[in-house]
N, C-alpha and C. Protein backbone atom coordinates (compact mmCIF):
# COMPACT_ATOMS: atom_id res chain seq x y z
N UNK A 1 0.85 -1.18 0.00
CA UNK A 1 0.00 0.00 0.00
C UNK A 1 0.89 1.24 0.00
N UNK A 2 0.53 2.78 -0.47
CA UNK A 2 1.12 3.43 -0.46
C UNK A 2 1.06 4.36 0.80
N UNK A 3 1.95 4.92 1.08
CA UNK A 3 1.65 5.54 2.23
C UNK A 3 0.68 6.64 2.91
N UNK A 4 -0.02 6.93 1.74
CA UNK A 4 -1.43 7.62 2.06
C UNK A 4 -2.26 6.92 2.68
N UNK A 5 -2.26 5.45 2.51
CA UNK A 5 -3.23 4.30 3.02
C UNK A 5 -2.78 3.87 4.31
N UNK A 6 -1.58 3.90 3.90
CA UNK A 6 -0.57 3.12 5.55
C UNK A 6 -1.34 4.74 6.47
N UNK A 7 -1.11 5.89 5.90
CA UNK A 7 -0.78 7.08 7.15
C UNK A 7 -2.48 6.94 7.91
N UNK A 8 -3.45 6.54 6.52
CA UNK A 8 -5.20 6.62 7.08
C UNK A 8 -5.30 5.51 7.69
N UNK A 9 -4.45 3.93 7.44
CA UNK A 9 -5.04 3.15 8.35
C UNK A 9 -4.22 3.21 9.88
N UNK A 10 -3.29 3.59 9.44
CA UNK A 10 -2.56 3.91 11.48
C UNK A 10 -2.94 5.02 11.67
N UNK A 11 -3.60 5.71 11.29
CA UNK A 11 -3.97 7.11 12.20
C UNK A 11 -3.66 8.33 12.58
N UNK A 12 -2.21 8.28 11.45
CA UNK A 12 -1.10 9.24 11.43
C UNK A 12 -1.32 10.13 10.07
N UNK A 13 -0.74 11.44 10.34
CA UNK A 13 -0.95 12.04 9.02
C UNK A 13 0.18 11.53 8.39
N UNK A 14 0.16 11.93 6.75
CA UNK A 14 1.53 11.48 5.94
C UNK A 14 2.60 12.22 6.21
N UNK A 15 3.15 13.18 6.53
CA UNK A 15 3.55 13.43 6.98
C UNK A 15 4.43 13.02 8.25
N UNK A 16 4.00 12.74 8.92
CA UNK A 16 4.08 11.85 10.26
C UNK A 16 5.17 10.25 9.90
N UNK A 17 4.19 9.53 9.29
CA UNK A 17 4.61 8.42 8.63
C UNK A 17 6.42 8.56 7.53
N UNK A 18 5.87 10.27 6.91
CA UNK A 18 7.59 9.69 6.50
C UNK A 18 8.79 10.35 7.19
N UNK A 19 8.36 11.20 8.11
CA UNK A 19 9.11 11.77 9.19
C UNK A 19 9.50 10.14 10.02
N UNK A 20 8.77 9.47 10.65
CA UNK A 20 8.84 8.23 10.73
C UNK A 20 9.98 7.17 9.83
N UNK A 21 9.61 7.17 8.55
CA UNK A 21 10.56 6.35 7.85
C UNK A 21 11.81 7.12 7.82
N UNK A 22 11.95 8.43 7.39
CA UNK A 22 13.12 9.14 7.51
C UNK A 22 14.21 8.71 8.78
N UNK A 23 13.66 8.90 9.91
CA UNK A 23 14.42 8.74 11.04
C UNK A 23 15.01 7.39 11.83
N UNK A 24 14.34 6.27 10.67
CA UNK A 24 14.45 5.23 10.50
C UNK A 24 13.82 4.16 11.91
N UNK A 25 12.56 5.30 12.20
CA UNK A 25 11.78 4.37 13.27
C UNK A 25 10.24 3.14 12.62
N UNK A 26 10.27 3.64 11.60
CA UNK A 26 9.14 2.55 10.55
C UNK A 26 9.12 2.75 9.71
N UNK A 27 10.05 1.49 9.12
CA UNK A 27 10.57 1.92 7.61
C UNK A 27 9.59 1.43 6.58
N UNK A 28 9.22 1.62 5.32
CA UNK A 28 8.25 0.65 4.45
C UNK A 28 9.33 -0.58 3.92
N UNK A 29 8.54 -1.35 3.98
CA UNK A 29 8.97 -2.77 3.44
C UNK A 29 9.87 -2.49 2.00
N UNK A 30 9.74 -1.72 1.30
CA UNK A 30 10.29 -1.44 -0.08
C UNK A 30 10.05 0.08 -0.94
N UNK A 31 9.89 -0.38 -1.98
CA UNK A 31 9.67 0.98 -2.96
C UNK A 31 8.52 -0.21 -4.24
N UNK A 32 7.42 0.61 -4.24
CA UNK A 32 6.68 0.00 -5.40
C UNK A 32 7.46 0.38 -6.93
N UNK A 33 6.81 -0.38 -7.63
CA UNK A 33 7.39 0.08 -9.17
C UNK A 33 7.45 1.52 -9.40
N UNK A 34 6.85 2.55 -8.92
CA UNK A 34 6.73 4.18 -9.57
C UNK A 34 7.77 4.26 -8.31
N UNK A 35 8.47 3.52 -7.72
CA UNK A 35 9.48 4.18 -7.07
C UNK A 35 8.75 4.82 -5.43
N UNK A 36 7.40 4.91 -4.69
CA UNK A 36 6.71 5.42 -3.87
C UNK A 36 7.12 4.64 -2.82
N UNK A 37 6.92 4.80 -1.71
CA UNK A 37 7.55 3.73 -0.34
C UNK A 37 6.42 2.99 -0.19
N UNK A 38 6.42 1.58 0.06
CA UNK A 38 5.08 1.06 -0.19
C UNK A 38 5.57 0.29 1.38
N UNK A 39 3.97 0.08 1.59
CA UNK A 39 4.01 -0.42 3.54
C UNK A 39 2.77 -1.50 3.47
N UNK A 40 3.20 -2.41 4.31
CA UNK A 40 2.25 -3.60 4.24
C UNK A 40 1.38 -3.17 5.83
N UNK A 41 1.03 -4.76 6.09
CA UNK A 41 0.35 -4.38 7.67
C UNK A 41 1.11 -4.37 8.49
N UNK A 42 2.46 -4.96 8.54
CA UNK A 42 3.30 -4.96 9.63
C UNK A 42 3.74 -3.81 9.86
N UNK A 43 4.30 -2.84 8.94
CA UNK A 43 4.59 -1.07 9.42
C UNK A 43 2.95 -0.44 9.54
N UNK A 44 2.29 -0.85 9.43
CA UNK A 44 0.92 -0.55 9.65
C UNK A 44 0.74 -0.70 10.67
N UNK A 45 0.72 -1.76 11.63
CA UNK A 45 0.74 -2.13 12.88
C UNK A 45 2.03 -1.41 13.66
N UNK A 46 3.01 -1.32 13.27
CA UNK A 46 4.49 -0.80 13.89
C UNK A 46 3.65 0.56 14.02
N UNK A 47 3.01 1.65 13.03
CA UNK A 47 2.87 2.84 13.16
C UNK A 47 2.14 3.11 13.96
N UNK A 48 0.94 2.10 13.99
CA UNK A 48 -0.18 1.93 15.57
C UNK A 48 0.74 2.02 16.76
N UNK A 49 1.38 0.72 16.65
CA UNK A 49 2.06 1.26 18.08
C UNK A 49 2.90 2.71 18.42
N UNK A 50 3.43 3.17 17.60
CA UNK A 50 3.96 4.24 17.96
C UNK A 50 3.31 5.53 18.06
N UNK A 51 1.92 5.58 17.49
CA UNK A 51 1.46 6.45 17.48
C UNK A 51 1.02 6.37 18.93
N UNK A 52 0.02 5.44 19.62
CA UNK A 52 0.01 4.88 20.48
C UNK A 52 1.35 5.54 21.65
N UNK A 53 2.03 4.76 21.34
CA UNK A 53 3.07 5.08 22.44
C UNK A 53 3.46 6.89 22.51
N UNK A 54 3.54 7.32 20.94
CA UNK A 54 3.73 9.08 21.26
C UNK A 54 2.47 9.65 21.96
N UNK A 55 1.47 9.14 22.04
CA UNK A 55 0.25 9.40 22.72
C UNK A 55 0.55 9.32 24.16
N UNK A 56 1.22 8.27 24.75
CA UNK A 56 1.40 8.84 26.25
C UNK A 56 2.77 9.20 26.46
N UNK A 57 3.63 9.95 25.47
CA UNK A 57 4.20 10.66 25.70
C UNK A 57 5.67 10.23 25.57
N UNK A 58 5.78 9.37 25.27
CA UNK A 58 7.88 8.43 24.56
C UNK A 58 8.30 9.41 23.82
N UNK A 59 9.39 9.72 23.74
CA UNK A 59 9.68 9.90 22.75
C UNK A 59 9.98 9.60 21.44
N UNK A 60 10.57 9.69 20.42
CA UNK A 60 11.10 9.25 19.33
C UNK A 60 12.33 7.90 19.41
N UNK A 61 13.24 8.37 20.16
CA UNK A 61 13.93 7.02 20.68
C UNK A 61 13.47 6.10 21.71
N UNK A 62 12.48 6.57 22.68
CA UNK A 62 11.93 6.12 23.54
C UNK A 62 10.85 4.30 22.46
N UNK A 63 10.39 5.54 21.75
CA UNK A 63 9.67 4.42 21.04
C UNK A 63 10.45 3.28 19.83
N UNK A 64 11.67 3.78 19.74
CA UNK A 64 12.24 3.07 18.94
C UNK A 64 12.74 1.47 20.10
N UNK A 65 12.73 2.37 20.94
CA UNK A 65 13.43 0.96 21.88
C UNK A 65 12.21 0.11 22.44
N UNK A 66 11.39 0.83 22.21
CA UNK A 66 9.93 0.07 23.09
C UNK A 66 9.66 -0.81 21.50
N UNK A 67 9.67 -0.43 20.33
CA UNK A 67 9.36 -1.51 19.07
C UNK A 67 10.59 -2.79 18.77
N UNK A 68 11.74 -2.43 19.93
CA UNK A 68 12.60 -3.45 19.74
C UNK A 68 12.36 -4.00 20.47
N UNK A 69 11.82 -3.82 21.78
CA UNK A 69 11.63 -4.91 22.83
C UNK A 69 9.88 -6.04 22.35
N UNK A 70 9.20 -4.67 21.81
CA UNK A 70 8.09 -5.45 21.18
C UNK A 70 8.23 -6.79 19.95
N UNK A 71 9.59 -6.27 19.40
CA UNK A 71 10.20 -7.40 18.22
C UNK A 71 10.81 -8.34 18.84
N UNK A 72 11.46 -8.59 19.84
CA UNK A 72 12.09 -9.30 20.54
C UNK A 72 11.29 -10.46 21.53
N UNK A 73 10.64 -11.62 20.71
CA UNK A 73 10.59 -12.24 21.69
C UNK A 73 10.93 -12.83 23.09
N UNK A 74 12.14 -12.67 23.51
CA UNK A 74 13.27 -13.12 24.65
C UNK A 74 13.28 -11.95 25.87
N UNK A 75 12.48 -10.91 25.05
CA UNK A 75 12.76 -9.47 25.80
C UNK A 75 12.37 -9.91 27.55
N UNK A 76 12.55 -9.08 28.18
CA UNK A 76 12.10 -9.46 29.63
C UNK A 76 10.85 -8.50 29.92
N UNK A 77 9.86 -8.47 30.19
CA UNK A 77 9.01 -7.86 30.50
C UNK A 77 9.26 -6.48 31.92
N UNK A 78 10.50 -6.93 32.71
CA UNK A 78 10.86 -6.07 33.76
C UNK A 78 11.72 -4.75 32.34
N UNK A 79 11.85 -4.69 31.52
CA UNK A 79 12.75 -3.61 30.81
C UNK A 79 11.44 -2.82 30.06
N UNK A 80 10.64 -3.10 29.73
CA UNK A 80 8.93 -2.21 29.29
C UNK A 80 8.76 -1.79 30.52
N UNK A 81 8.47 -2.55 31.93
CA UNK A 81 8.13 -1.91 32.92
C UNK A 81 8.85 -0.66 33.40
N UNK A 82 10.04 -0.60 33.31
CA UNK A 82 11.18 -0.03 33.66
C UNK A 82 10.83 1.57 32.44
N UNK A 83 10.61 1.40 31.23
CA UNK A 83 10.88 2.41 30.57
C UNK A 83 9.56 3.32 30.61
N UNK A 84 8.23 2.22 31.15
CA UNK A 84 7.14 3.11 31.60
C UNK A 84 7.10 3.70 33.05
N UNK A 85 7.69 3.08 33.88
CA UNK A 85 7.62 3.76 34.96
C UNK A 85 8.70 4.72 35.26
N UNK A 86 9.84 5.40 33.99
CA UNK A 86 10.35 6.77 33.76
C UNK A 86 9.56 7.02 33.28
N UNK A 87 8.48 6.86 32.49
CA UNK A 87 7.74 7.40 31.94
C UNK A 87 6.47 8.29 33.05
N UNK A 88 6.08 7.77 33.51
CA UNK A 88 5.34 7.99 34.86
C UNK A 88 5.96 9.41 35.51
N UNK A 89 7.35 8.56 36.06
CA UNK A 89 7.79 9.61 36.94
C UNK A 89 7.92 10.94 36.08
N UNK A 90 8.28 11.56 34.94
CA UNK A 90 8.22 12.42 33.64
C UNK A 90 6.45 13.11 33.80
N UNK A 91 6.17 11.82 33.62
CA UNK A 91 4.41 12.75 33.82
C UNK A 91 3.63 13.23 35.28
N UNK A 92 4.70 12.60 36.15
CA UNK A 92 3.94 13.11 37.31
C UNK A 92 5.15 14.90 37.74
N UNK A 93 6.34 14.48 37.35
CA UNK A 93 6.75 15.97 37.13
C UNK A 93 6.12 16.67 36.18
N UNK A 94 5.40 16.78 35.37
CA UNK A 94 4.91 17.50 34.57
C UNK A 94 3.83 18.07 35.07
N UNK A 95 2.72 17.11 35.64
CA UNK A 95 1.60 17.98 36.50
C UNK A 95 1.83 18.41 37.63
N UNK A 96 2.78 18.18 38.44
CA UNK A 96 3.36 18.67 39.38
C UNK A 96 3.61 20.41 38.86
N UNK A 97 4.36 20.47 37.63
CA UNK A 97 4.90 21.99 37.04
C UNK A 97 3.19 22.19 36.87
N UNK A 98 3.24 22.30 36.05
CA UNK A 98 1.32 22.30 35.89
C UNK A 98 0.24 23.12 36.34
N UNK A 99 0.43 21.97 37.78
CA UNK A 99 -0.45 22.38 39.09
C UNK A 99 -0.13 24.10 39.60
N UNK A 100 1.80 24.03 39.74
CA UNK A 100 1.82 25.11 39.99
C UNK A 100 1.60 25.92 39.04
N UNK A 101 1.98 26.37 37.87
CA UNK A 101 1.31 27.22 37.00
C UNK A 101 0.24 27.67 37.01
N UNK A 102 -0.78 26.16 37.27
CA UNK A 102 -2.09 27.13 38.05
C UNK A 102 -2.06 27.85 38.61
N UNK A 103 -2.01 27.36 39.59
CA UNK A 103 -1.92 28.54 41.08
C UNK A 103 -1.37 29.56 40.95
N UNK A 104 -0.36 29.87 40.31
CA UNK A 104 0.05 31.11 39.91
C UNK A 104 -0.51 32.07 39.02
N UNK A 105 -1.26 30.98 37.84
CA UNK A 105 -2.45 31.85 36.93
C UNK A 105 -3.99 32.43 37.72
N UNK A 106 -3.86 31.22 38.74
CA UNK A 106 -5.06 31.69 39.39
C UNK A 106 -4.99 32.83 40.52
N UNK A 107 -3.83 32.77 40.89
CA UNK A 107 -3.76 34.32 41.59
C UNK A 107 -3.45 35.36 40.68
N UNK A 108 -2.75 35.50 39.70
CA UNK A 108 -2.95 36.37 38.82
C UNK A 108 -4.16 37.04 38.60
N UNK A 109 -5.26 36.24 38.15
CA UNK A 109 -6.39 36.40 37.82
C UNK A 109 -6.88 36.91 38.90
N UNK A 110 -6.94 36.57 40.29
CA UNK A 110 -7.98 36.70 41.25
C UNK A 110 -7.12 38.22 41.50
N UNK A 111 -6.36 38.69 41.23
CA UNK A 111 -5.53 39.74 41.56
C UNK A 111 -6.17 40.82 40.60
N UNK A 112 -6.66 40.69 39.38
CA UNK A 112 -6.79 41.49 38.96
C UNK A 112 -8.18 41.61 38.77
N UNK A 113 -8.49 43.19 38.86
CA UNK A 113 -9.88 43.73 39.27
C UNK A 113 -10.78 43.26 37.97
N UNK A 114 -10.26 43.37 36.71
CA UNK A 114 -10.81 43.35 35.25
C UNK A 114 -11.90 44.66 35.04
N UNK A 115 -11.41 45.72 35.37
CA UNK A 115 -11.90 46.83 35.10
C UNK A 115 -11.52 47.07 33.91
N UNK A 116 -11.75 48.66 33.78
CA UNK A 116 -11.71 49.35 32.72
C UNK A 116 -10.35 50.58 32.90
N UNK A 117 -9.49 50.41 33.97
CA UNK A 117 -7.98 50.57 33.96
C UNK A 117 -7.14 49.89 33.49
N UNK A 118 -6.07 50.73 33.01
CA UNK A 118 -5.19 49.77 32.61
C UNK A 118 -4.22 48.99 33.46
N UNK A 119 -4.43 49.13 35.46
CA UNK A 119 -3.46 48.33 35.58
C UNK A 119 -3.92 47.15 35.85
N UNK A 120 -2.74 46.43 35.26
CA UNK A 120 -3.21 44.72 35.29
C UNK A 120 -2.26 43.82 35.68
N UNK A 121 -2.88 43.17 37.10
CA UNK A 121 -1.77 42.30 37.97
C UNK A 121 -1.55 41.32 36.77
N UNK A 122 -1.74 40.66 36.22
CA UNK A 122 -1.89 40.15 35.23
C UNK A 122 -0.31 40.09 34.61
N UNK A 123 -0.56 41.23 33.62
CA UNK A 123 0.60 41.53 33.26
C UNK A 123 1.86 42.21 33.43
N UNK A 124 1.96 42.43 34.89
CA UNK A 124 2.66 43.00 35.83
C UNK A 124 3.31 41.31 36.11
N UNK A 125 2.76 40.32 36.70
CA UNK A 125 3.14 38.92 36.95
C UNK A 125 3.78 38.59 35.72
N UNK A 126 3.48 38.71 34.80
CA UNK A 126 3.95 38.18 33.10
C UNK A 126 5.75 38.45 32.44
N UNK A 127 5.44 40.13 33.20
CA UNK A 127 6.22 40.82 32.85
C UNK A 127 7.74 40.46 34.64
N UNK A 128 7.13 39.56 35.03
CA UNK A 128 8.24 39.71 35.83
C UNK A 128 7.85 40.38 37.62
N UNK A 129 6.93 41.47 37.41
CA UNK A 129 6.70 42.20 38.26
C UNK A 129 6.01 41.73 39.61
C-alpha cells in the first residue's frame, strides 16, 4: 500500500509516517514500481504502536526501543516496565509543574480587578513584576 493508506489506516498524518521512515523508526517494506515507499500491515501495525506510544508521551527514541523490545521475543518484560515507569515519573513531574502554574495563573487572575484601567496584575506577573 502506499503511504497515504498506511498514514489513514494507522492514524497518522503522511507526513508523520515519513518523518517516521526518515528517522528510520518505521521503515516501508520497499519501494513499489513508480518508485513510492510502499508499507504492508506490519509497518501498519508498527505505526499503531507508535502512534500509540507518542500518545502517552515516549519519545522518538523512547519508542524506537519500546518496538525493539516489542520485536524481541526473549525481551524481559521487567525492561517495558522499567521504561514506563520513567515514563510515569516524567508525567507526574509535569503535573506537578502544571499544578503550579495554576496557582500562579489563578492568583494572577484573582488579583486582577478586570476593570476598565489599565493596571493589570496580570501583566505586571507576566512581565516579571
Amino acid at each position: 500500500m502506499n503511504i497515504g493508506t498506511a498514514a489513514r489506516e494507522s492514524g497518522l498524518p503522511t507526513k508523520t509516517v515519513r518523518y517516521y521512515a526518515d528517522v528510520g523508526l518505521v521503515a516501508p517494506h520497499g519501494r513499489a514500481e513508480n518508485g513510492y515507499r510502499a508499507y504492508g500491515p506490519g509497518e501498519v501495525q508498527r505505526l499503531q504502536f507508535v502512534r500509540r506510544a507518542r500518545a502517552f508521551g515516549f519519545s522518538v527514541e523512547e519508542c524506537r526501543e519500546l518496538l525493539g523490545l516489542y520485536a524481541d521475543r526473549d525481551r524481559a518484560s521487567a525492561d517495558v516496565k522499567q521504561l514506563t515507569l520513567q515514563r510515569i515519573e516524567r508525567l507526574e513531574a509535569q503535573m506537578a509543574e502544571l499544578a503550579a502554574l495554576r496557582g500562579d495563573l489563578i492568583r494572577l487572575a484573582d488579583a486582577c480587578k478586570g476593570d476598565g484601567k489599565p493596571d493589570c496584575p496580570i501583566l505586571n506577573g507576566l512581565a516579571g513584576g
